[in-house]
N, C-alpha and C. Protein backbone atom coordinates (compact mmCIF):
# COMPACT_ATOMS: atom_id res chain seq x y z
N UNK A 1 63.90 51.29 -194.40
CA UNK A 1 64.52 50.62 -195.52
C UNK A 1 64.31 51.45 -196.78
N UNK A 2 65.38 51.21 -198.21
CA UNK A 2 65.61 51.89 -199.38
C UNK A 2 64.48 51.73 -200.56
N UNK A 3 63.31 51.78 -200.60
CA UNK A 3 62.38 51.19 -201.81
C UNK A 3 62.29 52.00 -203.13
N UNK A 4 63.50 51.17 -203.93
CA UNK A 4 62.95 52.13 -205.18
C UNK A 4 61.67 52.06 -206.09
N UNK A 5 61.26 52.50 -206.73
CA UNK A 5 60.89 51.79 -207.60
C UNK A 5 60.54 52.69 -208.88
N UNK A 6 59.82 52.60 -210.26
CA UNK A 6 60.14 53.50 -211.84
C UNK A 6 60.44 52.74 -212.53
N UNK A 7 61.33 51.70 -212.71
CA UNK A 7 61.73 51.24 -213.51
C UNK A 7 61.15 50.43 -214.81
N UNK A 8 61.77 50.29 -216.07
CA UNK A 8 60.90 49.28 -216.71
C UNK A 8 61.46 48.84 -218.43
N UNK A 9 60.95 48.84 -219.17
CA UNK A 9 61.20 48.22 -220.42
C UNK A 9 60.70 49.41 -221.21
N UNK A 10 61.56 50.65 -221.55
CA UNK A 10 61.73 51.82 -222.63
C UNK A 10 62.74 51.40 -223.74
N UNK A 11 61.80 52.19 -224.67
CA UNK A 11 63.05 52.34 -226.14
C UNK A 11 63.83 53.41 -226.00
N UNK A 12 64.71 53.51 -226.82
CA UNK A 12 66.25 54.31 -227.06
C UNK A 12 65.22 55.44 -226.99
N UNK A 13 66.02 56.64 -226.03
CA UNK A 13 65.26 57.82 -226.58
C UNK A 13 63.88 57.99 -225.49
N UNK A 14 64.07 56.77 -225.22
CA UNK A 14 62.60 57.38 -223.82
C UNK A 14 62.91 57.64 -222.29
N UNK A 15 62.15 57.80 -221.53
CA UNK A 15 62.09 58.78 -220.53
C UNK A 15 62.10 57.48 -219.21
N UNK A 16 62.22 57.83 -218.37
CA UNK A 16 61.61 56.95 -217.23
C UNK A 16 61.90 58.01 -215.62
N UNK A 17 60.86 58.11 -214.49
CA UNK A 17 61.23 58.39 -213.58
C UNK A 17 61.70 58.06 -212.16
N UNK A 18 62.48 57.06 -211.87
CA UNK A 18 63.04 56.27 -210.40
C UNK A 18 62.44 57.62 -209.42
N UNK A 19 62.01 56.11 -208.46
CA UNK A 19 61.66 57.23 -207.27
C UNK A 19 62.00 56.21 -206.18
N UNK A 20 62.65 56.23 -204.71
CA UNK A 20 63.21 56.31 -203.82
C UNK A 20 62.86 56.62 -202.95
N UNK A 21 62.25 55.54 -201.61
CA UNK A 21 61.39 56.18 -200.52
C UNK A 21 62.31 56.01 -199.45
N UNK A 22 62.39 56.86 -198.22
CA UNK A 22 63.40 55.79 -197.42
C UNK A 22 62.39 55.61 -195.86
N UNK A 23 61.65 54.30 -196.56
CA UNK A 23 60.66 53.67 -195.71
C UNK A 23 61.33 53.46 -194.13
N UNK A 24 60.02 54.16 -192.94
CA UNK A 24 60.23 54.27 -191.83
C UNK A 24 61.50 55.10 -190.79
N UNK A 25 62.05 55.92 -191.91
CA UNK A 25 63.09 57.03 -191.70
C UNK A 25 62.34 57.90 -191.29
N UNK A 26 62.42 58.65 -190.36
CA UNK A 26 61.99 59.88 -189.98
C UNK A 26 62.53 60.74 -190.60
N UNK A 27 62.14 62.04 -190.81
CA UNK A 27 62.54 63.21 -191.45
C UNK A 27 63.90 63.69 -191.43
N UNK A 28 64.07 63.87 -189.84
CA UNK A 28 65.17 64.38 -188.71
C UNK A 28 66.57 63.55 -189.14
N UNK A 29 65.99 62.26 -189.44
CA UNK A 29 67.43 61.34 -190.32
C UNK A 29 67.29 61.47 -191.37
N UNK A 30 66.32 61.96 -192.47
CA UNK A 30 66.57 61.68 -193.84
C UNK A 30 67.43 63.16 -194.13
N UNK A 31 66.61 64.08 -193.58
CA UNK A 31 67.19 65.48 -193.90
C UNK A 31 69.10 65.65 -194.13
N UNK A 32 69.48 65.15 -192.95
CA UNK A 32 70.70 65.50 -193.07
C UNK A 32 71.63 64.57 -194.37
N UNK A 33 71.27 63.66 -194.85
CA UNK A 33 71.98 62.93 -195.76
C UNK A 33 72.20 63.37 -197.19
N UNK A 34 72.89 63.20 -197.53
CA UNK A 34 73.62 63.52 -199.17
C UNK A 34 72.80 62.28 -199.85
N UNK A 35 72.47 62.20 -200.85
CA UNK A 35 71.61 61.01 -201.51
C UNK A 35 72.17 60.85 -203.15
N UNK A 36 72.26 59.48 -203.23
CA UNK A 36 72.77 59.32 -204.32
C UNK A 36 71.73 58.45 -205.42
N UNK A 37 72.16 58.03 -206.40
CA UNK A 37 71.48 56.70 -207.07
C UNK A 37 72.61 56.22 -207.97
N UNK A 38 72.40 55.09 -207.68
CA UNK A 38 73.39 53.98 -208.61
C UNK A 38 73.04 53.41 -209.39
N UNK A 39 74.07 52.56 -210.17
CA UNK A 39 73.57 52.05 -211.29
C UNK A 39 74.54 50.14 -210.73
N UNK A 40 74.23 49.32 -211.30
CA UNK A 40 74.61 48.04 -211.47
C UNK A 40 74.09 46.71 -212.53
N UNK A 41 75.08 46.52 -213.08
CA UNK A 41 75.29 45.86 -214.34
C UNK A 41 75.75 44.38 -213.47
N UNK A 42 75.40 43.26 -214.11
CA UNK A 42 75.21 42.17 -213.99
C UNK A 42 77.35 41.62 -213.91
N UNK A 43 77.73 41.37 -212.60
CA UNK A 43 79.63 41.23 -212.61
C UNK A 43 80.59 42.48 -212.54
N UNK A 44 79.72 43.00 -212.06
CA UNK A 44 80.16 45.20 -212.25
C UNK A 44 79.84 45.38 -210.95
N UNK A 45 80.67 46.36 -209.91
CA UNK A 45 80.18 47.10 -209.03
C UNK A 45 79.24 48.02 -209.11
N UNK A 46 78.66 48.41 -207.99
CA UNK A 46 77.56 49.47 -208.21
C UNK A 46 78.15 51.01 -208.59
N UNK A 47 78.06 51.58 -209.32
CA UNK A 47 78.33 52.81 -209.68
C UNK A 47 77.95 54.31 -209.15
N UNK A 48 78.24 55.25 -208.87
CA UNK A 48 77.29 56.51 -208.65
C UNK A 48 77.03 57.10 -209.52
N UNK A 49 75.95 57.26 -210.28
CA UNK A 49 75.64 58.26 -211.17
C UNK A 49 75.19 59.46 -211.22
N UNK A 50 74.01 59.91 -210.03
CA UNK A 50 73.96 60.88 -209.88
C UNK A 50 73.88 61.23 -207.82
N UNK A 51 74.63 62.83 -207.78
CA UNK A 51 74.27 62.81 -206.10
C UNK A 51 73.67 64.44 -206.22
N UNK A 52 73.11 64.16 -204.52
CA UNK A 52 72.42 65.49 -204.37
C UNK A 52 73.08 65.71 -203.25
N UNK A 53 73.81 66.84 -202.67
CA UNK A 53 74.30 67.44 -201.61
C UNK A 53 73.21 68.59 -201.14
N UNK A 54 73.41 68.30 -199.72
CA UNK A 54 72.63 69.36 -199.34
C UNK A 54 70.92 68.98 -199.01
N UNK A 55 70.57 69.88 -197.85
CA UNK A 55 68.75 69.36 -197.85
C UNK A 55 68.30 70.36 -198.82
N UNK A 56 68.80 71.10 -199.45
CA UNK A 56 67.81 72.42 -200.09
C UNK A 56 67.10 73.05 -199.46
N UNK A 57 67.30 73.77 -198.89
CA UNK A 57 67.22 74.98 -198.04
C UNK A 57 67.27 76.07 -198.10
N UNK A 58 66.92 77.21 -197.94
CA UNK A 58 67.91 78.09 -197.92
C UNK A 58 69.21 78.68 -197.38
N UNK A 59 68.99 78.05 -196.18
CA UNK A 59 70.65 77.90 -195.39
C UNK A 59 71.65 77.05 -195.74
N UNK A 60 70.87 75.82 -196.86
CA UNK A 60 71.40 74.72 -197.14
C UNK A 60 71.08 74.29 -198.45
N UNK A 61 71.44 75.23 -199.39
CA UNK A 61 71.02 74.88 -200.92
C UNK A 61 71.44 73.46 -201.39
N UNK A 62 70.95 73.09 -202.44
CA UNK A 62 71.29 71.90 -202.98
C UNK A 62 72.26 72.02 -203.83
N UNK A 63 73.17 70.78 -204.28
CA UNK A 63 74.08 70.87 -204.91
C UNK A 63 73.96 69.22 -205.93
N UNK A 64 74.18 69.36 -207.28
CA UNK A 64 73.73 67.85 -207.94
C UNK A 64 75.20 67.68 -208.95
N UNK A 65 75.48 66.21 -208.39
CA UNK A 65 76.85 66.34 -209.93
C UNK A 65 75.97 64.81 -210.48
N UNK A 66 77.13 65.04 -211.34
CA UNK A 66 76.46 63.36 -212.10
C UNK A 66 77.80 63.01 -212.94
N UNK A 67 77.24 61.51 -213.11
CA UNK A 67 78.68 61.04 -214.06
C UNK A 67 78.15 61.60 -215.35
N UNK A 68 79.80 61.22 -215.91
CA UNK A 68 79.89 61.76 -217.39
C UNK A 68 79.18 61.51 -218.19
N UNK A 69 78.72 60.29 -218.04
CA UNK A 69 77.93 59.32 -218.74
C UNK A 69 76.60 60.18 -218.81
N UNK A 70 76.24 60.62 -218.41
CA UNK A 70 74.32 60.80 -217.96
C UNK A 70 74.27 62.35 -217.68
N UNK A 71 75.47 63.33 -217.84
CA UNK A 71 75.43 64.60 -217.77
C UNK A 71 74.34 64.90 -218.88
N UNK A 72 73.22 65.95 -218.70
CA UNK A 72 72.25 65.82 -219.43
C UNK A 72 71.58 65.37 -219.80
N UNK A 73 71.10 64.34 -219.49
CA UNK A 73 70.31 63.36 -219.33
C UNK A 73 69.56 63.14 -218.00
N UNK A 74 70.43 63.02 -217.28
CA UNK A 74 69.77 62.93 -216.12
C UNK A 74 68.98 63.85 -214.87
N UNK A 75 68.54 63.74 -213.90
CA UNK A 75 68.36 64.84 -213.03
C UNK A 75 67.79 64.14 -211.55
N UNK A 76 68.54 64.41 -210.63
CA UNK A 76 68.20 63.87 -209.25
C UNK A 76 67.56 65.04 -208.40
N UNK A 77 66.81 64.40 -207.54
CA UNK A 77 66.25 65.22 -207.11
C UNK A 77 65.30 65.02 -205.41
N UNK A 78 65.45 65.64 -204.82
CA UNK A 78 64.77 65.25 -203.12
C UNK A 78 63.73 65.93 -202.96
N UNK A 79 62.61 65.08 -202.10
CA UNK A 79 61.37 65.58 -201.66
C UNK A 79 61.67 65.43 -200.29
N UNK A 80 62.37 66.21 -199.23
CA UNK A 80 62.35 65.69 -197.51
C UNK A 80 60.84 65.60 -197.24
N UNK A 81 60.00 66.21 -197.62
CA UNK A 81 58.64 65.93 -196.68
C UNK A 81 58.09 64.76 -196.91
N UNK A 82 58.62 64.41 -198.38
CA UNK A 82 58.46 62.82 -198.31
C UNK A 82 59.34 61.62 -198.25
N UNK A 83 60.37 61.80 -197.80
CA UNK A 83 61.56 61.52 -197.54
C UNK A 83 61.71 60.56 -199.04
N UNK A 84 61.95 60.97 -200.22
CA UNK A 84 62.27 60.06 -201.39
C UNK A 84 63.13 61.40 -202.21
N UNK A 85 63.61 60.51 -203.01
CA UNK A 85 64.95 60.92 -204.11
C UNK A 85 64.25 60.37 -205.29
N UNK A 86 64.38 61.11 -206.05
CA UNK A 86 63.72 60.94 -207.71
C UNK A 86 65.15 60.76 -208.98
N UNK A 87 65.10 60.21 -209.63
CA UNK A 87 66.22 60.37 -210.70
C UNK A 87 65.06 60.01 -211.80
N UNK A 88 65.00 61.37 -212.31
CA UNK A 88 64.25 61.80 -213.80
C UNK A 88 65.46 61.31 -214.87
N UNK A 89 65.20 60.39 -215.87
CA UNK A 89 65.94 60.00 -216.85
C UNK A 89 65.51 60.56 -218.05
N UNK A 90 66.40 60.98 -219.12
CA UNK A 90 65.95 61.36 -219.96
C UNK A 90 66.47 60.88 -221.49
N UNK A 91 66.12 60.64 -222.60
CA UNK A 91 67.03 60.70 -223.27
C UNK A 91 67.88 59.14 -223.34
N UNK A 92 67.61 58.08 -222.75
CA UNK A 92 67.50 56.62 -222.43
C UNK A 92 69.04 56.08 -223.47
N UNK A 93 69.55 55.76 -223.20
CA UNK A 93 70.13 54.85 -224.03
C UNK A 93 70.68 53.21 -223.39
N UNK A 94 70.53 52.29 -224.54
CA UNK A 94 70.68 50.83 -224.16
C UNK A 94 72.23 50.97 -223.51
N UNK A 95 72.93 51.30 -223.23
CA UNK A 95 74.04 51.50 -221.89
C UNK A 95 73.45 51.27 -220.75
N UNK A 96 72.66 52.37 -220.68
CA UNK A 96 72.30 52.69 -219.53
C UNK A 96 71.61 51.65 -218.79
N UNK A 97 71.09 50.75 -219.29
CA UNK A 97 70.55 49.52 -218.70
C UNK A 97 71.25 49.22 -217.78
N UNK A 98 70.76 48.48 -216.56
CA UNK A 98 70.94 48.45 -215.12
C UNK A 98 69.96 48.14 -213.88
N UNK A 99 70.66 47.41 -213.03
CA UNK A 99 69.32 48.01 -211.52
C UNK A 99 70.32 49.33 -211.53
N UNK A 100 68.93 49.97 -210.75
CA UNK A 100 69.33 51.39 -210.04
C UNK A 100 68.72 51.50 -208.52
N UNK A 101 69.67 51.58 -207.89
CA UNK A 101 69.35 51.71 -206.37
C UNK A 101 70.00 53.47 -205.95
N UNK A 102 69.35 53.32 -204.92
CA UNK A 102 69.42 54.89 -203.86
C UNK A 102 69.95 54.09 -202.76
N UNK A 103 70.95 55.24 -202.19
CA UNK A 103 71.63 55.29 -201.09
C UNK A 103 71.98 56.40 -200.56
N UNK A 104 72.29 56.42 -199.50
CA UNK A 104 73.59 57.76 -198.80
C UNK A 104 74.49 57.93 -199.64
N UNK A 105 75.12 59.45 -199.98
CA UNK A 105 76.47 58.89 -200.88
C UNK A 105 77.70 58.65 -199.99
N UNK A 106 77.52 57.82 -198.72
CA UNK A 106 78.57 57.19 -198.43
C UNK A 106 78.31 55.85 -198.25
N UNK A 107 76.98 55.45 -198.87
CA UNK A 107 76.78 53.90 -199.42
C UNK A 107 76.02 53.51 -197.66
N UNK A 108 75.64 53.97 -196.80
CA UNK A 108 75.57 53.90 -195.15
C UNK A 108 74.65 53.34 -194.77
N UNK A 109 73.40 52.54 -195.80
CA UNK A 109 72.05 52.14 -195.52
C UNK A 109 71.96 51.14 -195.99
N UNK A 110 71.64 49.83 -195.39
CA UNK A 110 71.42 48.94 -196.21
C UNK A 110 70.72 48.90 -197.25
N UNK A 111 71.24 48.21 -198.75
CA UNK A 111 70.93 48.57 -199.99
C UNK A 111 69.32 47.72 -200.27
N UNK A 112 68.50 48.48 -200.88
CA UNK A 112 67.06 48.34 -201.60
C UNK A 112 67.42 47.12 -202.14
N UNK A 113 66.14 46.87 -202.52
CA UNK A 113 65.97 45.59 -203.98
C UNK A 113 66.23 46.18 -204.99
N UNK A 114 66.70 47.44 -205.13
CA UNK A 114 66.53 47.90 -206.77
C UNK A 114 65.70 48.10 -207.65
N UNK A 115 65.36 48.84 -208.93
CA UNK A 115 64.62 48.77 -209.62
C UNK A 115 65.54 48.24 -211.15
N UNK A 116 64.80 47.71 -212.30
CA UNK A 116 65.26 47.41 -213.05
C UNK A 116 65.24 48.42 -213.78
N UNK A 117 66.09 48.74 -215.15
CA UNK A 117 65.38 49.74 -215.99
C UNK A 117 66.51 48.75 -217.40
N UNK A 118 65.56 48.80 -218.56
CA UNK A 118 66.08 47.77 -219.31
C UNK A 118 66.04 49.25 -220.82
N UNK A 119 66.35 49.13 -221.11
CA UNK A 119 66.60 50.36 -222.86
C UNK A 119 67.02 49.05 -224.06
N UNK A 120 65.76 49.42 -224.86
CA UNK A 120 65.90 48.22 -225.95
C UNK A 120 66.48 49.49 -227.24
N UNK A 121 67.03 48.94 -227.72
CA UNK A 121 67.92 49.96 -229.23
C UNK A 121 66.59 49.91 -230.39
């Protein structure tokens, strides 16, 4: 299963780091997946904000896009030996408020509880 967790109650301008375990996955399945993190607003679909292609490798470098929204700001990122996905936030703004969940980026795992992350102005 998806366990995020990071989240919390920052001001405009602060930092926070989501981290993403994918509890009882073996390696051998986490490795091959593209990994994403979303965002979801309260009557809103879940969004993609940032993905990571690739295990990072050297046969298999990594590849990261992100929405428009969070270009520079953000940064995703994979640990396979510990099978978790990180999304380093930076730079916070009250928009950005949301749960943020991790997934496959073809959405393929049943979805986490989420973490909250709240940005007060």
């Amino acid at each position: 299963r998806l366990v995020e967790s990071g989240g919390g109650l920052v001001q405009a301008g602060g930092s926070l780091r989501l981290s993403c375990t994918a509890s009882g996955m073996i390696t051998s399945v986490f490795n091959p997946h593209d990994w994403g993190w979303y965002s979801q607003v309260p009557g809103k679909q879940r969004e993609l904000v940032a993905g990571i292609v690739g295990i990072g490798s050297t046969s298999s470098p990594s590849s990261t896009n992100y929405a428009d929204s969070v270009k520079g700001r953000f940064t995703i990122s994979r640990d396979n030996a510990r099978k978790r996905v990180y999304l380093q936030m930076n730079n916070l703004k009250p928009e950005d408020t949301a749960v943020y969940y991790c997934n496959t980026l073809e959405g393929s795992l049943p979805w986490g509880q989420g973490t909250q992350v709240t940005v007060s102005s």
